[in-house]
N, C-alpha and C. Protein backbone atom coordinates (compact mmCIF):
# COMPACT_ATOMS: atom_id res chain seq x y z
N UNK A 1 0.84 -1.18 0.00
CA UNK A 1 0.00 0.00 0.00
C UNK A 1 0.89 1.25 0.00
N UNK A 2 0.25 2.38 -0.94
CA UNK A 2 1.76 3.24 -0.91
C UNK A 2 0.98 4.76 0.14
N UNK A 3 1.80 5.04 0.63
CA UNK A 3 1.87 6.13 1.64
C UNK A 3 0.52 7.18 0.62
N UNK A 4 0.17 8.09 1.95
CA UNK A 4 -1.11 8.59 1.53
C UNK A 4 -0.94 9.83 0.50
N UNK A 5 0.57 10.30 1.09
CA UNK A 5 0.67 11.90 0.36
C UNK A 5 1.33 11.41 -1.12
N UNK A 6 1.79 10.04 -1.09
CA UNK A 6 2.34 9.61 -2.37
C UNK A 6 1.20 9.54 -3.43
N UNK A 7 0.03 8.68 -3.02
CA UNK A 7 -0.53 8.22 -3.79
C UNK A 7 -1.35 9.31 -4.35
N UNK A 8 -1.61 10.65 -3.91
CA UNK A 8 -2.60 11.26 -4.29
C UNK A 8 -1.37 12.80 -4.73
N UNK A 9 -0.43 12.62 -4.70
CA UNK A 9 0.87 13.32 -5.21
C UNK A 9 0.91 14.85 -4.41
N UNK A 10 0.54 14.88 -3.09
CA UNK A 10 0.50 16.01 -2.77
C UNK A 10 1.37 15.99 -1.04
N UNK A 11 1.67 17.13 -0.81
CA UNK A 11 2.08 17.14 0.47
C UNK A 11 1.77 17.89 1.79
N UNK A 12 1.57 17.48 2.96
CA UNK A 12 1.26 17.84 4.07
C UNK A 12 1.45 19.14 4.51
N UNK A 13 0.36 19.64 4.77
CA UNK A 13 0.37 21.44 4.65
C UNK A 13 -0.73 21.48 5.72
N UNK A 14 -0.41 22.63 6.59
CA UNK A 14 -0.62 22.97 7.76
C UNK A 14 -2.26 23.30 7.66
N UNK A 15 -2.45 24.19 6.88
CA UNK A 15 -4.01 24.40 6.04
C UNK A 15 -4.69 23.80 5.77
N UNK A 16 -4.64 22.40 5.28
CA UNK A 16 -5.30 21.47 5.25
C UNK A 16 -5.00 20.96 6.78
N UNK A 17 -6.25 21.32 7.36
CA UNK A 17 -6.73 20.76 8.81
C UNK A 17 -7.68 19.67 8.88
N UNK A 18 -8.22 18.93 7.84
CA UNK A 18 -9.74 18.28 7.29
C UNK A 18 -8.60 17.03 7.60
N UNK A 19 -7.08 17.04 6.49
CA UNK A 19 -6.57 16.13 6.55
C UNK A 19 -5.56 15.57 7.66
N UNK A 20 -5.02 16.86 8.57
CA UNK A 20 -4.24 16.62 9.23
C UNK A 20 -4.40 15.80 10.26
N UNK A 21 -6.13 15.45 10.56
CA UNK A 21 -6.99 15.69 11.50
C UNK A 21 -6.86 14.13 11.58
N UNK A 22 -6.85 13.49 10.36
CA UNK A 22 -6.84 12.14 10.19
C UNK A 22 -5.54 11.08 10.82
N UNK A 23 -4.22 11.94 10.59
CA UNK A 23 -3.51 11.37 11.64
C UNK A 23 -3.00 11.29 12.68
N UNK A 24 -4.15 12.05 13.94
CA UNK A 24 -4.40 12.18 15.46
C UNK A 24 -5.12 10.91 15.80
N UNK A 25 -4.20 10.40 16.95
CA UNK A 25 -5.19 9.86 17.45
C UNK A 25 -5.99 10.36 18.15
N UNK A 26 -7.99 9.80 18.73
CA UNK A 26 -9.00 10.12 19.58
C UNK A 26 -7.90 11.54 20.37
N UNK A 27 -6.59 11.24 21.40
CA UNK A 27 -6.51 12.44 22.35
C UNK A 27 -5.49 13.17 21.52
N UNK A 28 -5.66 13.16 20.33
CA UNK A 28 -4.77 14.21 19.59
C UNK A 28 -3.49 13.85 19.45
N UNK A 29 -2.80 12.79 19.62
CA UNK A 29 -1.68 12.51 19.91
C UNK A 29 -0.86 11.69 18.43
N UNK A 30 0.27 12.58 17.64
CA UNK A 30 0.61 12.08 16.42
C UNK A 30 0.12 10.69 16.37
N UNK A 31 0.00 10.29 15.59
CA UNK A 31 0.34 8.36 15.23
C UNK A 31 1.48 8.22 14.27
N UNK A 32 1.65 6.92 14.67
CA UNK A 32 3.22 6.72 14.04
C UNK A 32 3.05 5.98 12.68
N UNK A 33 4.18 6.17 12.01
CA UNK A 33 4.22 5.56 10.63
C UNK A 33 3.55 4.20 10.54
N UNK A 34 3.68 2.72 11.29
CA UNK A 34 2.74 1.94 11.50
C UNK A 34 1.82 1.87 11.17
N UNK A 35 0.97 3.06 11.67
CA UNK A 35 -0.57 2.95 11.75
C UNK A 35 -1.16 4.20 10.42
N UNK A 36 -0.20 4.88 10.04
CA UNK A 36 -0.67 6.53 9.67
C UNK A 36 -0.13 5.86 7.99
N UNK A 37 0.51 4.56 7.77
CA UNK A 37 0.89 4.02 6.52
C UNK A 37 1.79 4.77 5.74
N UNK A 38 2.45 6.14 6.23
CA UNK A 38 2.72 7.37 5.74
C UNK A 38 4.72 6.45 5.41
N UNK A 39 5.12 7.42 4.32
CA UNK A 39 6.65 6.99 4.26
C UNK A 39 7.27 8.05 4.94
N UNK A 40 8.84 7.77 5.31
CA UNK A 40 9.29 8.12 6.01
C UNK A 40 9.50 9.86 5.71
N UNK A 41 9.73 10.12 4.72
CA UNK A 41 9.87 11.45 4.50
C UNK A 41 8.97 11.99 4.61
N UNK A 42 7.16 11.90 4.22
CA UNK A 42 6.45 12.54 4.23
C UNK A 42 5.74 12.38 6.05
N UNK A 43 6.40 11.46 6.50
CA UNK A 43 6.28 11.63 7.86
C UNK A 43 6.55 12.60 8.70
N UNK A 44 7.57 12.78 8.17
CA UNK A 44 8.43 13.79 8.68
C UNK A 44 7.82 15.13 8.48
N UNK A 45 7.58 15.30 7.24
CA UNK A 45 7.07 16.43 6.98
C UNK A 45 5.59 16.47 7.57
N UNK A 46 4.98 15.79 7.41
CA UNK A 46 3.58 15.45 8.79
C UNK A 46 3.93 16.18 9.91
N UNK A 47 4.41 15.70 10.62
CA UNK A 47 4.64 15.80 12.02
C UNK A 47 5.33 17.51 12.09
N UNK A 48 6.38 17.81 11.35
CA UNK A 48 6.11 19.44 11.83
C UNK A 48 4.99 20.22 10.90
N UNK A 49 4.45 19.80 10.08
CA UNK A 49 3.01 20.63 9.53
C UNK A 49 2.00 20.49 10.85
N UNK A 50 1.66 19.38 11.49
CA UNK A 50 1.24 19.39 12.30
C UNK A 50 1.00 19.99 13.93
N UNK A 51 2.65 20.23 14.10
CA UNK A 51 3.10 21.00 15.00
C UNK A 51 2.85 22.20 14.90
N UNK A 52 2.83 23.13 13.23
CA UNK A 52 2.85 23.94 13.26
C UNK A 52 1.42 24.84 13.01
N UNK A 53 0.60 23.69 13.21
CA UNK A 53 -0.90 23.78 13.03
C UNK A 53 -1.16 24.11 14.53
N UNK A 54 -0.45 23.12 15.34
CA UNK A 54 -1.05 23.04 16.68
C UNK A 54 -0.70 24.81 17.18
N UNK A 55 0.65 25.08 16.79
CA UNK A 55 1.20 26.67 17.15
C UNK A 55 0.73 27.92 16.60
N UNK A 56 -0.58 27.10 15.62
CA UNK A 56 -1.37 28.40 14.91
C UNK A 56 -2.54 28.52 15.80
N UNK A 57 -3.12 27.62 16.49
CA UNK A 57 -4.26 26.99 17.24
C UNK A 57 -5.46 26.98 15.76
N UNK A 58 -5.15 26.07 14.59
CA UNK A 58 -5.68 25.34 14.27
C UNK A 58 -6.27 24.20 14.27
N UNK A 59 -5.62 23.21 15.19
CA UNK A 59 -5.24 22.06 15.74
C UNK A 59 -5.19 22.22 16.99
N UNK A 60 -6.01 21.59 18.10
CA UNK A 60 -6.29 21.33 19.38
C UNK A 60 -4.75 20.58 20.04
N UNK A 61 -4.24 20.68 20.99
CA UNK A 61 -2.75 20.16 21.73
C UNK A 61 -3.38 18.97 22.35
N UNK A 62 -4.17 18.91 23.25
CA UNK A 62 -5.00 17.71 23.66
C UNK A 62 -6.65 17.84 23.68
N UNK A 63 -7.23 16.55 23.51
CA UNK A 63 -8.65 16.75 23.87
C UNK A 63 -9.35 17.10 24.80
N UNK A 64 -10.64 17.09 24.98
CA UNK A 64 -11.18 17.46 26.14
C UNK A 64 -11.58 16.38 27.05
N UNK A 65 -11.13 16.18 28.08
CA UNK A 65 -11.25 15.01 28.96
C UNK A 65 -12.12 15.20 30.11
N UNK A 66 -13.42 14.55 30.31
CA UNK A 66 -14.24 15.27 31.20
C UNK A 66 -13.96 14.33 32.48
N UNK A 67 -13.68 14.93 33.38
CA UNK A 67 -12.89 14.41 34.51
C UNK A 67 -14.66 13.94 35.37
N UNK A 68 -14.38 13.23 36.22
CA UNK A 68 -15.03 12.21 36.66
C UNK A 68 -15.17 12.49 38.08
């Protein structure tokens, strides 16, 4: 199976939040190449688009956890 930003020939950009959104897990927390199917370079580039989403407050840092 080929990585997601490969197959559709595009790359991970902070602006696109619809997509970024997809490789959080439930508490917001990156997912790793494993699970996110992503190759290593465009991983990379994931993970600080992502970061730099979170530093725009586009992107939530953690979820909301309703304490008990």
């Amino acid at each position: 199976m080929k990585c997601f930003f490969c197959q559709y020939k595009t790359r991970p950009n902070y602006k696109d939040v619809d997509n970024l959104v997809k490789f959080l897990s439930p508490r917001l927390k990156i997912l790793s190449r494993d699970k996110t199917r992503t190759c290593a370079k465009h991983q990379r580039a994931l993970t600080k688009e992502l970061k730099y989403a979170r530093y725009l407050a586009l992107v939530q840092y953690v979820s909301y956890q309703q304490e008990r």
